[in-house]
Every structure is written in C-alpha cells, then in structure tokens.
Protein backbone atom coordinates (compact mmCIF):
# COMPACT_ATOMS: atom_id res chain seq x y z
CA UNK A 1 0.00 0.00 0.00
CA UNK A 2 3.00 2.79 0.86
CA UNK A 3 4.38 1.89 -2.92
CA UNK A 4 0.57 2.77 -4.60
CA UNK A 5 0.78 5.77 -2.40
CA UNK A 6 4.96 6.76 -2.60
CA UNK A 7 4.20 6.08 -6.73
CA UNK A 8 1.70 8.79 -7.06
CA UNK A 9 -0.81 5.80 -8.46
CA UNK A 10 -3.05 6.83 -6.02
CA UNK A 11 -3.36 10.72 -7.30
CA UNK A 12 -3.70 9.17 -10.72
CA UNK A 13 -6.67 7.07 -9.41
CA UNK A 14 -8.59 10.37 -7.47
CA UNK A 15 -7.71 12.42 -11.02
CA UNK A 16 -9.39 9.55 -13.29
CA UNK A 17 -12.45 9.77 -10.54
CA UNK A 18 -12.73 13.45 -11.28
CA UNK A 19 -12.38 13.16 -15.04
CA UNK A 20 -15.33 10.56 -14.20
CA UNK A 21 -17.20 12.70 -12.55
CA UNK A 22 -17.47 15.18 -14.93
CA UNK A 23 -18.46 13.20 -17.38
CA UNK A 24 -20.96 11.92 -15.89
CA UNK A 25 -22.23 15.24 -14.77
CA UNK A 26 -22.61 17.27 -17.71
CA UNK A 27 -23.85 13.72 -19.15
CA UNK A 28 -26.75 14.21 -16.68
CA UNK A 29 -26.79 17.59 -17.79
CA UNK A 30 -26.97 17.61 -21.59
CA UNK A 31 -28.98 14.09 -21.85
CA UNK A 32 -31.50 13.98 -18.35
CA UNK A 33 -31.48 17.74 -17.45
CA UNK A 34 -31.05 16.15 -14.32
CA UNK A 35 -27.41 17.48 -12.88
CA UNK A 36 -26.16 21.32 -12.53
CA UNK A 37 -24.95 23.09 -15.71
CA UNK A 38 -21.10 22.62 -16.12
CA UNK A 39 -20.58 26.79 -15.50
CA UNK A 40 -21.73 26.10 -12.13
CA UNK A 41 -19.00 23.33 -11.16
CA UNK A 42 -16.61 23.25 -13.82
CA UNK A 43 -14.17 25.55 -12.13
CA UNK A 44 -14.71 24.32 -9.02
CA UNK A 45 -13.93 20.93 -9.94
CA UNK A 46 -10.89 22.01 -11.61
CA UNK A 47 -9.75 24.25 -9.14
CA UNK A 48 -9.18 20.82 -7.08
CA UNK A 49 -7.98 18.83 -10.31
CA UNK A 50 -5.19 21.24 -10.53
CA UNK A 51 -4.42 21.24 -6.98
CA UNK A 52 -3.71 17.19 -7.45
CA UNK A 53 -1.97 18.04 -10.62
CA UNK A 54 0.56 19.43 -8.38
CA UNK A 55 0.79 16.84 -6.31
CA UNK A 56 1.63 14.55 -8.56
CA UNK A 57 4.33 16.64 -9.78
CA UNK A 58 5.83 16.89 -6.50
CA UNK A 59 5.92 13.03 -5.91
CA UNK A 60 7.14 12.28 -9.60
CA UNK A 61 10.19 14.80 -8.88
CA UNK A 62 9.20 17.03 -11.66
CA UNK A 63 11.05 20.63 -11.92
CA UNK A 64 9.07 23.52 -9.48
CA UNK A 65 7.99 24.87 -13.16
CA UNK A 66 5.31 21.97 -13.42
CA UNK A 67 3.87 22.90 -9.90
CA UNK A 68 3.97 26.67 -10.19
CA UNK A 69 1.91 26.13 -13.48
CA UNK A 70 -0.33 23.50 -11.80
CA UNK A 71 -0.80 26.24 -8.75
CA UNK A 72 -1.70 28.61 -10.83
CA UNK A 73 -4.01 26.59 -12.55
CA UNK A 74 -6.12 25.86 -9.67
CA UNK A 75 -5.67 29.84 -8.62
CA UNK A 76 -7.10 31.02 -11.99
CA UNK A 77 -9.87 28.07 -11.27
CA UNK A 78 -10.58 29.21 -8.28
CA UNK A 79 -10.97 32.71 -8.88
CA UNK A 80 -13.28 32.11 -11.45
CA UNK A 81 -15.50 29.96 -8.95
CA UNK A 82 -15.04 32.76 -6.64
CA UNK A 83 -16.39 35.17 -8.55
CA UNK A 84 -19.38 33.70 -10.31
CA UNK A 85 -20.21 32.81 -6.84
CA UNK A 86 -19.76 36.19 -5.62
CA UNK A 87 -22.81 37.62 -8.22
C-alpha cells in the first residue's frame, strides 16, 4: 500500500475519478437535465484537479515549473468559482 501511495498511483486514481465525474455530470446535464450546468461546477472541480496536478508533480520529482503552473491553474480556477459565486 506505501508503494501505490509513494508512486503517485493513487493521485492518478482520485484524477481519473474526477475526469469521471465530470463526465458523468454534464452527461446528466446535456442528456436527463437532471445534474447542474457545467458553468456552475466546472471551475470548481478544476480548481481541485489542478491542486492534485501538483501533487503529482511533487511526488514524480518534476522541476518547481510543473507545480507553479499547476498552482496557478487551480488559482485562476478558483478565482473564477469565486467570482461567479460572488454575483
């Protein structure tokens, strides 16, 4: 279990969720009307899917380059979340 964990596998797993996830949301969405339009979760959701982009970075060894852009992925993501929430 520490190798799945130490190898990053386990990011990659949460990351494939996500991508899952929204999918399968704006699925619902376009098909059942039955889920929340994609402009109210998309940035949340990758906001967070940045945030483990980094992560993953870190624990492959990658150069700080890869996690600044990753960070400031999920900052731009969250910003916009922030401020369609905000209106």
């Amino acid at each position: 279990m520490n190798a799945f964990f130490a190898s990053g596998r386990a990011v990659d797993l949460v990351l494939a969720l996500m991508l899952a996830e929204a999918l399968l949301l704006a699925g619902l969405h376009r098909y059942a009307g039955r889920a929340p339009a994609p402009d109210r979760w998309l940035a949340n959701l990758g906001s967070g899917f940045c945030l483990l982009l980094g992560l993953r970075a870190v624990i492959a060894g990658a150069a700080w380059p890869w996690l600044a852009l990753a960070l400031t992925g999920s900052l731009a993501a969250h910003l916009i979340d922030l401020r369609r929430r905000w209106n």
